[in-house]
Protein backbone atom coordinates (compact mmCIF):
# COMPACT_ATOMS: atom_id res chain seq x y z
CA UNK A 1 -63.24 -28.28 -29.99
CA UNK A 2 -66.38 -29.92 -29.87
CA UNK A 3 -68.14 -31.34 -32.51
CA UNK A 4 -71.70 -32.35 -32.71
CA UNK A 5 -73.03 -33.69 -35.44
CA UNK A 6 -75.40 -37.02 -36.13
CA UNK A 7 -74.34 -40.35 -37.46
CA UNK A 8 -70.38 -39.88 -36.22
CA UNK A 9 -68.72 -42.22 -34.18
CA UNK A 10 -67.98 -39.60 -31.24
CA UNK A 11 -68.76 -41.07 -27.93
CA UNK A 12 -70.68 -38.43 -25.26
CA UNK A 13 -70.84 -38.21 -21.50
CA UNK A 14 -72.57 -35.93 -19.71
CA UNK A 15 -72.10 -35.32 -15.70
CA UNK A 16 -74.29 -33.83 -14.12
CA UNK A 17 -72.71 -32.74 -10.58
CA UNK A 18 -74.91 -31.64 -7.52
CA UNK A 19 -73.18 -29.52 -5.00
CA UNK A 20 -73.52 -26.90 -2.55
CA UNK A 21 -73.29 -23.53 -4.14
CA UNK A 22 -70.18 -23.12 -1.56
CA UNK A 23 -68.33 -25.60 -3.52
CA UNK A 24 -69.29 -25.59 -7.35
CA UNK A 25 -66.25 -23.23 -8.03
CA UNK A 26 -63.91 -26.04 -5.95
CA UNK A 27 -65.63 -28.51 -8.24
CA UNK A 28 -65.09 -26.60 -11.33
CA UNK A 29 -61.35 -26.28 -10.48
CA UNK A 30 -60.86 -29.81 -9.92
CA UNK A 31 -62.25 -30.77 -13.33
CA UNK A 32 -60.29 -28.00 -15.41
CA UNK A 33 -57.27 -29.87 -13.44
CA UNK A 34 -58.20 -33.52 -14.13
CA UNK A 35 -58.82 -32.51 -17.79
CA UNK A 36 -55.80 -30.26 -18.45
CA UNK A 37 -53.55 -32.71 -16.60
CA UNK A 38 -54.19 -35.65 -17.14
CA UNK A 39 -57.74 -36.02 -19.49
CA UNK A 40 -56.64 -34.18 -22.36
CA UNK A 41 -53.68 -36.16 -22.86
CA UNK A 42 -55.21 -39.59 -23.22
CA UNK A 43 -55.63 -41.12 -26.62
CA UNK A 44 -59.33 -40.29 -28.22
CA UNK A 45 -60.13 -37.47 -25.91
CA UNK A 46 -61.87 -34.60 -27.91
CA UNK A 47 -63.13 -31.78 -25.72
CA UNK A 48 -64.21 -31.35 -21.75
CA UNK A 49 -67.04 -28.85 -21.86
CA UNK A 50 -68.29 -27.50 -18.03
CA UNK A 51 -71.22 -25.90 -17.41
CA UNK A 52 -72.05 -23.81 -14.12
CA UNK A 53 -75.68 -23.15 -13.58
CA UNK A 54 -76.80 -19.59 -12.63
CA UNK A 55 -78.00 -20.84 -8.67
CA UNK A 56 -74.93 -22.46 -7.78
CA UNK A 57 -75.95 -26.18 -7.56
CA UNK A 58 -74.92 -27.45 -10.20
CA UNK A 59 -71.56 -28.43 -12.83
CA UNK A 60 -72.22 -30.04 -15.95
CA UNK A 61 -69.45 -31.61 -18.12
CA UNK A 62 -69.86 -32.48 -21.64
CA UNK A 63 -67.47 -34.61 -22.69
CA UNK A 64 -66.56 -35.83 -25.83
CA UNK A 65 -64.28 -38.93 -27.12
CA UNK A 66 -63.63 -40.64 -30.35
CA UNK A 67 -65.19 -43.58 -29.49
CA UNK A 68 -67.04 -45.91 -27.01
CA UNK A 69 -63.33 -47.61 -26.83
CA UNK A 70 -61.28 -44.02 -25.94
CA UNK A 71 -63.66 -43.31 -23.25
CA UNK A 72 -63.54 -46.96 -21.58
CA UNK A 73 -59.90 -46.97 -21.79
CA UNK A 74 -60.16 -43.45 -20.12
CA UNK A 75 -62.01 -45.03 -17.43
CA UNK A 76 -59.37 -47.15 -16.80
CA UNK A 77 -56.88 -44.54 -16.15
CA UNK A 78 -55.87 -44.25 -12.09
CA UNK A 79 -54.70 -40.85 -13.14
CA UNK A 80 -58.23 -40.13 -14.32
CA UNK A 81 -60.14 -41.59 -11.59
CA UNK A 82 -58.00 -40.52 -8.69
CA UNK A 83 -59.49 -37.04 -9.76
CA UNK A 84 -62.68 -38.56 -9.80
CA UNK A 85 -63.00 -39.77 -6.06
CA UNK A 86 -61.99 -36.14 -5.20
CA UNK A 87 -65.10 -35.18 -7.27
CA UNK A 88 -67.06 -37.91 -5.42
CA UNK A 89 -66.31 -36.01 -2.02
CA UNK A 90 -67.52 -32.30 -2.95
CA UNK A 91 -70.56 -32.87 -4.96
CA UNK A 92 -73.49 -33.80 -3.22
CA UNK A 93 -74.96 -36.75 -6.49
CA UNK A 94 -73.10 -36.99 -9.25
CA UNK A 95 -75.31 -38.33 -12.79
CA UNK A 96 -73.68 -39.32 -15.83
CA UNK A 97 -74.74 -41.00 -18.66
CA UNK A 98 -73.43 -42.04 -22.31
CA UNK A 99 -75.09 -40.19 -25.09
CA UNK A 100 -75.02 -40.16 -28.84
CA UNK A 101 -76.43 -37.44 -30.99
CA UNK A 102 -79.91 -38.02 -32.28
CA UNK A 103 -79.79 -34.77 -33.85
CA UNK A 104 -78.93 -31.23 -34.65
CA UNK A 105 -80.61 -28.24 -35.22
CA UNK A 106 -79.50 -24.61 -35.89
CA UNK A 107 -80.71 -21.33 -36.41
CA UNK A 108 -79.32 -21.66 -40.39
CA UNK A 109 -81.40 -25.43 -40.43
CA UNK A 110 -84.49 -23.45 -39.89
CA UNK A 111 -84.03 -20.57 -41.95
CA UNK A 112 -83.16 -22.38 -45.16
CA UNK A 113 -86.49 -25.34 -44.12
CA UNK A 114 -88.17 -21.89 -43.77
CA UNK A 115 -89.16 -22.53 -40.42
């Protein structure tokens, strides 16, 4: 499960997948594979979140890992990237970037700061 909350250690990536609205279910697929077969079973993975947006051209996965170390061993993986060139070859632009979480903010956060 994924768990967002400031000041921990987890480690965030965030794809951002471009593709032809032909192929974002292929893409999704591929990614519920990698991450079922092979991701979720590495040391330090937390959670694989993908997104689908509503117009078809584009996959988002949130990704979460224990720390900077789980993910770069991740990347490491031939397992893991083999998946990864197949990803390469049905999205159009693929953007990812390492995040940590600068904040949070919920409906209860505002209610109870009367906002």
């Amino acid at each position: 499960m994924s768990t967002i909350t400031k000041g921990s250690s987890v480690f965030t990536l965030i794809n951002v997948f471009t593709v032809t609205p032909e192929r974002q279910q292929e893409l999704i697929d591929l990614l519920i594979q990698a991450t079922e077969e092979v991701i979720c079973k590495l040391p330090g993975f937390i959670s694989a979140n993908i997104h689908k947006s509503f117009d078809g051209v584009r996959v988002i996965n949130y990704a979460q890992w224990k720390d900077k170390a789980a993910f770069e061993a991740f990347l490491r993986n031939s397992k893991a990237t083999e998946h990864f060139k197949i990803a390469e070859q049905i999205a159009e632009k693929i953007d990812y970037h390492t995040y940590s979480v600068a904040d949070v903010i919920t409906s209860s956060v505002h209610v109870s700061q009367g906002r």
